[in-house]
Protein backbone atom coordinates (compact mmCIF):
# COMPACT_ATOMS: atom_id res chain seq x y z
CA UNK A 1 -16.57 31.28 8.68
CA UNK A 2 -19.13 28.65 6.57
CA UNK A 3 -16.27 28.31 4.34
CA UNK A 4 -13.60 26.95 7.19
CA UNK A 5 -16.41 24.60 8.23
CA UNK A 6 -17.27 23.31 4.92
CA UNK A 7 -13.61 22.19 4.44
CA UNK A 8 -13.31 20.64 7.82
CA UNK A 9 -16.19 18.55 6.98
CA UNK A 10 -14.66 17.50 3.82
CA UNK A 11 -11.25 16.71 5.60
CA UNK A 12 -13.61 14.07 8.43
CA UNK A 13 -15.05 11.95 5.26
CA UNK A 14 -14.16 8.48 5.00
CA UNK A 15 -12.73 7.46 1.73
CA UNK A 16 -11.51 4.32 0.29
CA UNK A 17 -8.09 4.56 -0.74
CA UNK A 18 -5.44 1.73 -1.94
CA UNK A 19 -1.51 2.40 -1.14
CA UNK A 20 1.21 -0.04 -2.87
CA UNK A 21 4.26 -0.45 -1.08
CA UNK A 22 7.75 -1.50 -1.98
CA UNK A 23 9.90 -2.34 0.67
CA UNK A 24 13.42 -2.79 0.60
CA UNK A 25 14.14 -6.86 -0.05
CA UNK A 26 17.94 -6.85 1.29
CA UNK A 27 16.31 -6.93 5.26
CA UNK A 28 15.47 -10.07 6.80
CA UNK A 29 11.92 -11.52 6.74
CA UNK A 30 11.55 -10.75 10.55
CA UNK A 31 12.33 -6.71 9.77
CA UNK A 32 10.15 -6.54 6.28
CA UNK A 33 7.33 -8.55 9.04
CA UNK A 34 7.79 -5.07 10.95
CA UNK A 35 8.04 -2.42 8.69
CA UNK A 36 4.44 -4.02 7.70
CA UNK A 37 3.02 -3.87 10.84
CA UNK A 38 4.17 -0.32 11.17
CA UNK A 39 2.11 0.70 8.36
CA UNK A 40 -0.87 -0.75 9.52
CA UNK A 41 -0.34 0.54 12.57
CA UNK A 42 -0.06 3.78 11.27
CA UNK A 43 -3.14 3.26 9.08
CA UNK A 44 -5.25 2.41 12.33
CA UNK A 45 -3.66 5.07 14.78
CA UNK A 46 -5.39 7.95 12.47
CA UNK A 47 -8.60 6.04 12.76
CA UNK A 48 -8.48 4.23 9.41
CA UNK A 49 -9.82 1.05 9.24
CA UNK A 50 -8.08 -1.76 7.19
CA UNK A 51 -10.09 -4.01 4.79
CA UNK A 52 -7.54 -5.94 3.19
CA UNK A 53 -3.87 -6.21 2.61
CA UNK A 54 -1.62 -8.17 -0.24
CA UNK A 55 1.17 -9.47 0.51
CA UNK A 56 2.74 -10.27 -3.01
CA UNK A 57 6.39 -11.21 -1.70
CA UNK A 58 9.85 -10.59 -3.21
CA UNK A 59 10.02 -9.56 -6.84
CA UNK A 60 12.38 -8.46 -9.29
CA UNK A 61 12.13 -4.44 -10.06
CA UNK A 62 11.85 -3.37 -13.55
CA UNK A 63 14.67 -0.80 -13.18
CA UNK A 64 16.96 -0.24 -10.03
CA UNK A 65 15.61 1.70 -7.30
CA UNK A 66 18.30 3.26 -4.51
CA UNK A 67 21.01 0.75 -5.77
CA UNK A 68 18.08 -2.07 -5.17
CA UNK A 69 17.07 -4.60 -8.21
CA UNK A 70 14.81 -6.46 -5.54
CA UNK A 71 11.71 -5.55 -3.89
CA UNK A 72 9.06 -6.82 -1.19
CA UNK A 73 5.17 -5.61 -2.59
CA UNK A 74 2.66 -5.18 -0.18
CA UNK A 75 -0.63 -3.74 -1.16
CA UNK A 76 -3.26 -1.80 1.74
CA UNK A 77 -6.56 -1.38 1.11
CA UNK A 78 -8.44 0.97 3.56
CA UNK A 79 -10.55 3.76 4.80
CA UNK A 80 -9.51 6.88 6.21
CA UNK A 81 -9.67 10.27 6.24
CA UNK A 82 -7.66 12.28 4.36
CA UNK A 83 -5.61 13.50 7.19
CA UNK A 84 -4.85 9.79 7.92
CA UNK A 85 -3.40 9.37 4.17
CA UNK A 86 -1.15 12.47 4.88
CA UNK A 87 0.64 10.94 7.90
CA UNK A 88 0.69 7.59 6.46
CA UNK A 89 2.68 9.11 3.32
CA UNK A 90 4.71 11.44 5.70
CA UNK A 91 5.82 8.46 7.69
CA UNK A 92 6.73 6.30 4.19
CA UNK A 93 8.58 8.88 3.17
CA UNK A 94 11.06 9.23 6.26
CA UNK A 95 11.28 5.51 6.55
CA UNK A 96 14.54 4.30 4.41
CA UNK A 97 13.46 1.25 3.96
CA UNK A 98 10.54 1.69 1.42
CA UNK A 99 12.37 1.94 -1.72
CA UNK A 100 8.46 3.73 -3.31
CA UNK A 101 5.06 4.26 -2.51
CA UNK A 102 1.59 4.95 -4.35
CA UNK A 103 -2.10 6.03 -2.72
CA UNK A 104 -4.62 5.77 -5.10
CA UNK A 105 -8.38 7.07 -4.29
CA UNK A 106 -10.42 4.22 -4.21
CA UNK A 107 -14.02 4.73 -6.36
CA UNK A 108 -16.16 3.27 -4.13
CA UNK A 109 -17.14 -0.38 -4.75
CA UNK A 110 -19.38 -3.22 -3.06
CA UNK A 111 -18.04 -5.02 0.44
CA UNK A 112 -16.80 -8.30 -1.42
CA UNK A 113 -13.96 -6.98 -3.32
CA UNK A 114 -12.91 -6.24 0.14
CA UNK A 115 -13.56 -9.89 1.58
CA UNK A 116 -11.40 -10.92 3.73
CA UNK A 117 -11.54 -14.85 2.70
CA UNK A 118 -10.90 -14.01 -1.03
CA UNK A 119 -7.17 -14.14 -1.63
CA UNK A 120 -5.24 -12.71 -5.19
CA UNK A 121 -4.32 -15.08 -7.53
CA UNK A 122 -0.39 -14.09 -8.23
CA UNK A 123 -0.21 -16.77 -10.61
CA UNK A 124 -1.73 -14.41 -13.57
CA UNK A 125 0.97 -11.99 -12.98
CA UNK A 126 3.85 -12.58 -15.52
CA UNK A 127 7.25 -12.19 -13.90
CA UNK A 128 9.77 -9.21 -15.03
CA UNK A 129 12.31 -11.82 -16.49
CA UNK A 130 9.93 -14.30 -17.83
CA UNK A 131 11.46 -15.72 -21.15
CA UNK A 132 10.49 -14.34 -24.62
CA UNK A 133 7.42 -16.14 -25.81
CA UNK A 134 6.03 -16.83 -22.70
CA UNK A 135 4.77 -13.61 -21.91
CA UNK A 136 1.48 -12.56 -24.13
């Protein structure tokens, strides 16, 4: 009986975890606008709690995905139990408009990577079809 409690303790912690999200690009701005807020909603119905999100817009795929070469990326960082991470990733993968998905643990880090006001430079990131010699 100590052992069932011991893992429903486990299941109740709150960990930090990141999930990367590539949404179909071929829907219009208004229905990419709602597929976001579903996730977050979905995030925050399990009781996770949503510390940042990147948008990083429409970008060229590296290889086709479901007949797609375009992609929207939006990147949630949060915490949650795990239980919360499970539903979120059930719910991405019945939804056919997110092409793929990733949930990476978080390591635990201080509050200001997670500041709201601080914004990700996309500028640094060199495009898929940037022109030889211009990538490093």
């Amino acid at each position: 009986m100590s052992v069932f409690r011991a893992i429903d303790q486990r299941e109740l912690i709150m960990r930090q975890y990141e999930t990367m999200v590539i949404i179909d690009a071929m829907i219009s701005d208004d229905a990419i606008k709602a597929e976001i807020e579903t996730i977050a909603a979905n995030i925050t119905k399990g009781n996770g709690e949503i510390l940042r999100r990147d948008d990083w817009g429409k970008r060229k795929l590296a290889y086709t995905i479901k007949k797609r070469q375009h992609g929207f990326y939006v990147i949630f960082y949060y915490k949650a139990e795990a239980a919360t991470v499970a539903s979120v990733e059930a719910a991405l993968k019945l939804n056919e408009n997110v092409l793929r998905w990733m949930t990476l643990a978080d390591y635990p880090m201080s509050e200001i990577v997670y500041d709201q006001t601080q914004t990700q430079s996309t500028e640094e990131i060199i495009p898929v079809d940037a022109e030889e010699g211009e990538a490093e």
